[in-house]
C-alpha atoms as a PDB file:
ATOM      1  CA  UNK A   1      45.702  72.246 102.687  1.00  0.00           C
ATOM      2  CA  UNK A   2      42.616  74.461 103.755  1.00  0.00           C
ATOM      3  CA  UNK A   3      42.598  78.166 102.539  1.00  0.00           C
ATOM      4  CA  UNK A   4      40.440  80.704 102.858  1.00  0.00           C
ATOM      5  CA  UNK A   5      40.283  84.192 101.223  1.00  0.00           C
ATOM      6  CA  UNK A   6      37.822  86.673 103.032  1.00  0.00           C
ATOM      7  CA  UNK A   7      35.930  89.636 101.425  1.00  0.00           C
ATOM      8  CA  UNK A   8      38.749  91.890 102.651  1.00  0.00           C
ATOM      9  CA  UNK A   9      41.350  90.152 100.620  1.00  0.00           C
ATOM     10  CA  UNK A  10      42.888  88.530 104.089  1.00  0.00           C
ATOM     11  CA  UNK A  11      44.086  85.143 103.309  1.00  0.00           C
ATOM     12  CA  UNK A  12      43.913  82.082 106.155  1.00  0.00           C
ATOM     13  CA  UNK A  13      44.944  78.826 106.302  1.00  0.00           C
ATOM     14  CA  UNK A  14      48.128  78.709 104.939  1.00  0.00           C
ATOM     15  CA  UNK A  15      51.377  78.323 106.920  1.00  0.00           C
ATOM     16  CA  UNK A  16      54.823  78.426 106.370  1.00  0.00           C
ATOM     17  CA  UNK A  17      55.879  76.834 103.088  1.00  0.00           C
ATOM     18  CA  UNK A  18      52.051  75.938 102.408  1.00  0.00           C
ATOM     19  CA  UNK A  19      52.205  78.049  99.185  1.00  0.00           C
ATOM     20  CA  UNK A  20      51.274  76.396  96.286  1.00  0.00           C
ATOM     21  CA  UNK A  21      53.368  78.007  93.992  1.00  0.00           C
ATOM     22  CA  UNK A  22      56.108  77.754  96.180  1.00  0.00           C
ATOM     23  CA  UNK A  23      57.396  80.988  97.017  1.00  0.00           C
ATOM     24  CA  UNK A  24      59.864  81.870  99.831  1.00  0.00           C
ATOM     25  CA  UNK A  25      57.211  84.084 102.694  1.00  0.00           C
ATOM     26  CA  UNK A  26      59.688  85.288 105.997  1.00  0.00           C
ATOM     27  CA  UNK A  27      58.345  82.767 107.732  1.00  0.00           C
ATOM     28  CA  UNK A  28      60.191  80.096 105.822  1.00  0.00           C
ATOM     29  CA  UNK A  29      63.259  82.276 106.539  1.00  0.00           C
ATOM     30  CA  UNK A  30      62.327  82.928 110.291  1.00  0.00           C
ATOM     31  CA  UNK A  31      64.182  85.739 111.470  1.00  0.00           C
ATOM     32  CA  UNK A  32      64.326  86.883 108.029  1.00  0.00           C
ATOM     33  CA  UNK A  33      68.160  85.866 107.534  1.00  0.00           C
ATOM     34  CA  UNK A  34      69.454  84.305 104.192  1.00  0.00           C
ATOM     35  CA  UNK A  35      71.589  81.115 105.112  1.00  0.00           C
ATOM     36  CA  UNK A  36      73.751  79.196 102.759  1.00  0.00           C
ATOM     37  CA  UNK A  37      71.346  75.884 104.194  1.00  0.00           C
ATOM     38  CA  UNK A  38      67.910  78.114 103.318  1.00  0.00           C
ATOM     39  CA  UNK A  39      68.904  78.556  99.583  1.00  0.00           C
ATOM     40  CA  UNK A  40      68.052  76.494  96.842  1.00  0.00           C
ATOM     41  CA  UNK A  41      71.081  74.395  95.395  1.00  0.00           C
ATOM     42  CA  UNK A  42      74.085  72.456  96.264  1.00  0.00           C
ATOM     43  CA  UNK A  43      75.515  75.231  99.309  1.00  0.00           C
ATOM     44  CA  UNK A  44      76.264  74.192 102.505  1.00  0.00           C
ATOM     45  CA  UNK A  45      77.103  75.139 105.930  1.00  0.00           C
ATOM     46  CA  UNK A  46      75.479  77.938 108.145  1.00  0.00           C
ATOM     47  CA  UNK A  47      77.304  80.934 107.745  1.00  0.00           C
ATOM     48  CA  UNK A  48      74.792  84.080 106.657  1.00  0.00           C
ATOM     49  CA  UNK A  49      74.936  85.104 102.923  1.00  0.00           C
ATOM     50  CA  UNK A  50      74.767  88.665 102.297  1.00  0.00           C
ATOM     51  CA  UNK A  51      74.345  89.657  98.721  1.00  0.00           C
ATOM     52  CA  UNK A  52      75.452  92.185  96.728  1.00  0.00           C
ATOM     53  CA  UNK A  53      73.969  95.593  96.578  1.00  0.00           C
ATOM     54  CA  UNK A  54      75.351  96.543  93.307  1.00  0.00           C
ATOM     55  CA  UNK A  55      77.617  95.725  91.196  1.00  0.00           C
ATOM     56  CA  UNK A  56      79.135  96.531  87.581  1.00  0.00           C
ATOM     57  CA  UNK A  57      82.157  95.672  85.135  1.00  0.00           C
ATOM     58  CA  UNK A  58      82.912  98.377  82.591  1.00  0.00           C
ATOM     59  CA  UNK A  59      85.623  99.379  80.164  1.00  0.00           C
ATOM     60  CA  UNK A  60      87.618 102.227  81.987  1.00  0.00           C
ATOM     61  CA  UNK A  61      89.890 104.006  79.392  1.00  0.00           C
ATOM     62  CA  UNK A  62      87.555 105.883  77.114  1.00  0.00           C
ATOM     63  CA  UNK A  63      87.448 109.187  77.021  1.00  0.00           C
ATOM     64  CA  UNK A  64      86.201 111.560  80.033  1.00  0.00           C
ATOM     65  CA  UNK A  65      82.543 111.332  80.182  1.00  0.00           C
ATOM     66  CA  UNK A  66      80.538 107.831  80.068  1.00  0.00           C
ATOM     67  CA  UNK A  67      82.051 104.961  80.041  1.00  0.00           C
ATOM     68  CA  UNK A  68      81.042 101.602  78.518  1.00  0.00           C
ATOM     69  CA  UNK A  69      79.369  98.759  81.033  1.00  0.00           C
ATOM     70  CA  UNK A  70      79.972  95.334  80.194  1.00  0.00           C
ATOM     71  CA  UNK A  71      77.201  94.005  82.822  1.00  0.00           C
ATOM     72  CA  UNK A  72      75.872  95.011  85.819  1.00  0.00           C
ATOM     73  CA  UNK A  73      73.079  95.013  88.913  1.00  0.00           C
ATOM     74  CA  UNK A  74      71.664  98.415  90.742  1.00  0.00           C
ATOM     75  CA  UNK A  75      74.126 100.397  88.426  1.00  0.00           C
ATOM     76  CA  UNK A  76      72.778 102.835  85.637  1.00  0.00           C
ATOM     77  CA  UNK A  77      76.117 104.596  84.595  1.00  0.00           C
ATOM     78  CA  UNK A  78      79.843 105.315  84.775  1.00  0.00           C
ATOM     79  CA  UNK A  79      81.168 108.315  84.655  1.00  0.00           C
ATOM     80  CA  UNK A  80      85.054 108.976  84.151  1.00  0.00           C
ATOM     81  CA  UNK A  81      86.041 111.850  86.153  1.00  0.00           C
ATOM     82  CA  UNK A  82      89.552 112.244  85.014  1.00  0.00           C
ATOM     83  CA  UNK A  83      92.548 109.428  84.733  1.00  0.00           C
ATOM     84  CA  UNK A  84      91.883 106.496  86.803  1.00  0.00           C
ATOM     85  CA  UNK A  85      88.877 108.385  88.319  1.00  0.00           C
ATOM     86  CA  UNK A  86      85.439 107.072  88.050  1.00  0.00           C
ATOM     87  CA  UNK A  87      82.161 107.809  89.402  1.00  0.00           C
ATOM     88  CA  UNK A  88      79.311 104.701  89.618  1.00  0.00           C
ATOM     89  CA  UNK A  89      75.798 105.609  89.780  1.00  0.00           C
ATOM     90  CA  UNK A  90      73.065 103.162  91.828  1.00  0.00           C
ATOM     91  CA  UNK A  91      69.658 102.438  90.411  1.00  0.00           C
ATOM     92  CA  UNK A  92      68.888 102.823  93.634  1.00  0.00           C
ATOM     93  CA  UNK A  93      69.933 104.252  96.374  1.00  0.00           C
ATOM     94  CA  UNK A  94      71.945 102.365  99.184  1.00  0.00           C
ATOM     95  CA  UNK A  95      70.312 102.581 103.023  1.00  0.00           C
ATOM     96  CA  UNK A  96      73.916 104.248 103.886  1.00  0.00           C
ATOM     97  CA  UNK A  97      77.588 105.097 102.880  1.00  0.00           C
ATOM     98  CA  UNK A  98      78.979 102.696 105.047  1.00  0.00           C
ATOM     99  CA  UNK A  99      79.644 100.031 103.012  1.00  0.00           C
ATOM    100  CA  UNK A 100      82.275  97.985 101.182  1.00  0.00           C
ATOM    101  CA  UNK A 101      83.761  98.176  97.896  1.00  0.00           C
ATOM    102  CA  UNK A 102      85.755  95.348  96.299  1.00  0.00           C
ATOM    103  CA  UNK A 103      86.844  95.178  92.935  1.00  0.00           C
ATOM    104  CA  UNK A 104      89.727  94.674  90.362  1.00  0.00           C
ATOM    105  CA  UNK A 105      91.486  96.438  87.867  1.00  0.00           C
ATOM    106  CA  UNK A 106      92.534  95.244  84.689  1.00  0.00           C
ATOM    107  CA  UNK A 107      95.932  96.237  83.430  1.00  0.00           C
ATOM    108  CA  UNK A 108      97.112  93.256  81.179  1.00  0.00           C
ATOM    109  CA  UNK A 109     100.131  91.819  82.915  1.00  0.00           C
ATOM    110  CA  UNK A 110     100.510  94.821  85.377  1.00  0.00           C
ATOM    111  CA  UNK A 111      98.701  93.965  89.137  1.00  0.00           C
ATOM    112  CA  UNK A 112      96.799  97.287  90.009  1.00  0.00           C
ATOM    113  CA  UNK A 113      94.759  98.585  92.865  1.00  0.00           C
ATOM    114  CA  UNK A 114      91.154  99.710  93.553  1.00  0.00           C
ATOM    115  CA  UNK A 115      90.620 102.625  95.917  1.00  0.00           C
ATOM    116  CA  UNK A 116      87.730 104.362  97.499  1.00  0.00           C
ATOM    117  CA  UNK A 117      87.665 108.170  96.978  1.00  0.00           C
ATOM    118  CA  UNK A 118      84.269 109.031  97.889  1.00  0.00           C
ATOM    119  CA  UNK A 119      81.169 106.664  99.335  1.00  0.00           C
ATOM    120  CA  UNK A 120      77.519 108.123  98.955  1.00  0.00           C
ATOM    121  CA  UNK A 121      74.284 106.762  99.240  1.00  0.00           C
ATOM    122  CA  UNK A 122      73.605 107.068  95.675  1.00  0.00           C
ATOM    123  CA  UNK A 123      77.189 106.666  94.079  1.00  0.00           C
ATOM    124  CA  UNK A 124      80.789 105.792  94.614  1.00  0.00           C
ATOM    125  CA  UNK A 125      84.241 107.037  93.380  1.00  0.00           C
ATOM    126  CA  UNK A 126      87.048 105.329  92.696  1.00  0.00           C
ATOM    127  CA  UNK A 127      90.268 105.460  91.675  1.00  0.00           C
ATOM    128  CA  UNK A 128      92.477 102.866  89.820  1.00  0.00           C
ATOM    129  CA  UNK A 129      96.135 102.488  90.123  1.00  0.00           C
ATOM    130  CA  UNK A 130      98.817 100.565  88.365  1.00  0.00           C
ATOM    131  CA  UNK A 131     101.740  99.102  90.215  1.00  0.00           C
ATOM    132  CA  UNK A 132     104.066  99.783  88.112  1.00  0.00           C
ATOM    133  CA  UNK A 133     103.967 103.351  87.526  1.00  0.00           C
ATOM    134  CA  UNK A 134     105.797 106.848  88.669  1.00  0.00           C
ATOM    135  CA  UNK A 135     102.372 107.916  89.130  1.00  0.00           C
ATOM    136  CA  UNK A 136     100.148 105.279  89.768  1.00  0.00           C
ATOM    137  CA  UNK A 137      96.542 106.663  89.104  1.00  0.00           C
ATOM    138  CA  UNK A 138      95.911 105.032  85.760  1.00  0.00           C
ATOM    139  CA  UNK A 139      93.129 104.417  83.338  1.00  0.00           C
ATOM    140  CA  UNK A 140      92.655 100.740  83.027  1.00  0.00           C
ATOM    141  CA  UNK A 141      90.978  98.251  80.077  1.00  0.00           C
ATOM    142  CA  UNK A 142      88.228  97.126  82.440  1.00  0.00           C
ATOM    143  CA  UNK A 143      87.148  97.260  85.886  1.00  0.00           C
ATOM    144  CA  UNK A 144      85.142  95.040  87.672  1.00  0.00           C
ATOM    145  CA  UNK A 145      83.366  96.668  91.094  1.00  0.00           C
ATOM    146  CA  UNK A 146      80.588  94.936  93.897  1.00  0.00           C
ATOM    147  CA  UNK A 147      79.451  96.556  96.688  1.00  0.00           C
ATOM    148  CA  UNK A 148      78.542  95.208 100.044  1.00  0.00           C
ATOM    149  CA  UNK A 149      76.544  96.643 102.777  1.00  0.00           C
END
């Protein structure tokens, strides 16, 4: 392989792949889509992969105010609202509100339920609920969100 860097800091001579250090450009990727079949490892198939934009797993009954993250991506803080109500904060900000939020409640041996209260660009409210209760909007041990979009 012939390269050639000019005065201007242009480089020439290298195509698709041709990088020594082997680093994805969006010409290996074409149209600039993620595949299953363009990733490294042992996926398959040819369906598009769309990663997450955030995500974050916290401990949700503490008292009102910040709450304790467990791990996380794009998230800087939790905030409970009031029972079962939390607010999570993006590192940064998401192109639009219209995404998706999927996630799971922790209640021991009780199933709950996640639901969107509010979507914003740079955070999202939920609410937990238990399944079992007169009033289901509950504070649960840990909560476990991702967001797609």
């Amino acid at each position: 392989m012939s390269m050639t860097l000019s005065g201007d800091g242009t480089i020439s001579g290298l195509t698709a792949g041709g990088l020594p250090d082997a680093t994805v450009v969006t010409d290996d990727i074409l149209d600039a889509n993620i595949t299953a079949a363009k990733l490294s490892g042992a996926q398959d198939g040819s369906a598009p992969v769309f990663g997450a934009r955030a995500w974050v797993r916290f401990v949700g009954n503490g008292s009102v105010g910040s709450q304790t993250i467990t791990g996380s991506g794009n998230v800087t803080s939790v905030t409970k609202n009031s029972t079962g109500n939390y607010t999570i904060n993006f590192t940064t900000e998401l192109p639009n509100a219209n995404y998706a939020v999927s996630g799971t409640a922790n209640f021991g041996a009780v199933g709950g339920t996640i639901y969107l209260s509010t979507a914003a660009t740079s955070s999202v409210t939920i609410t937990t609920h238990r399944a079992d209760a007169d009033n289901p909007t509950s504070d649960c041990g840990t909560v476990s969100i991702v967001i797609f979009g």
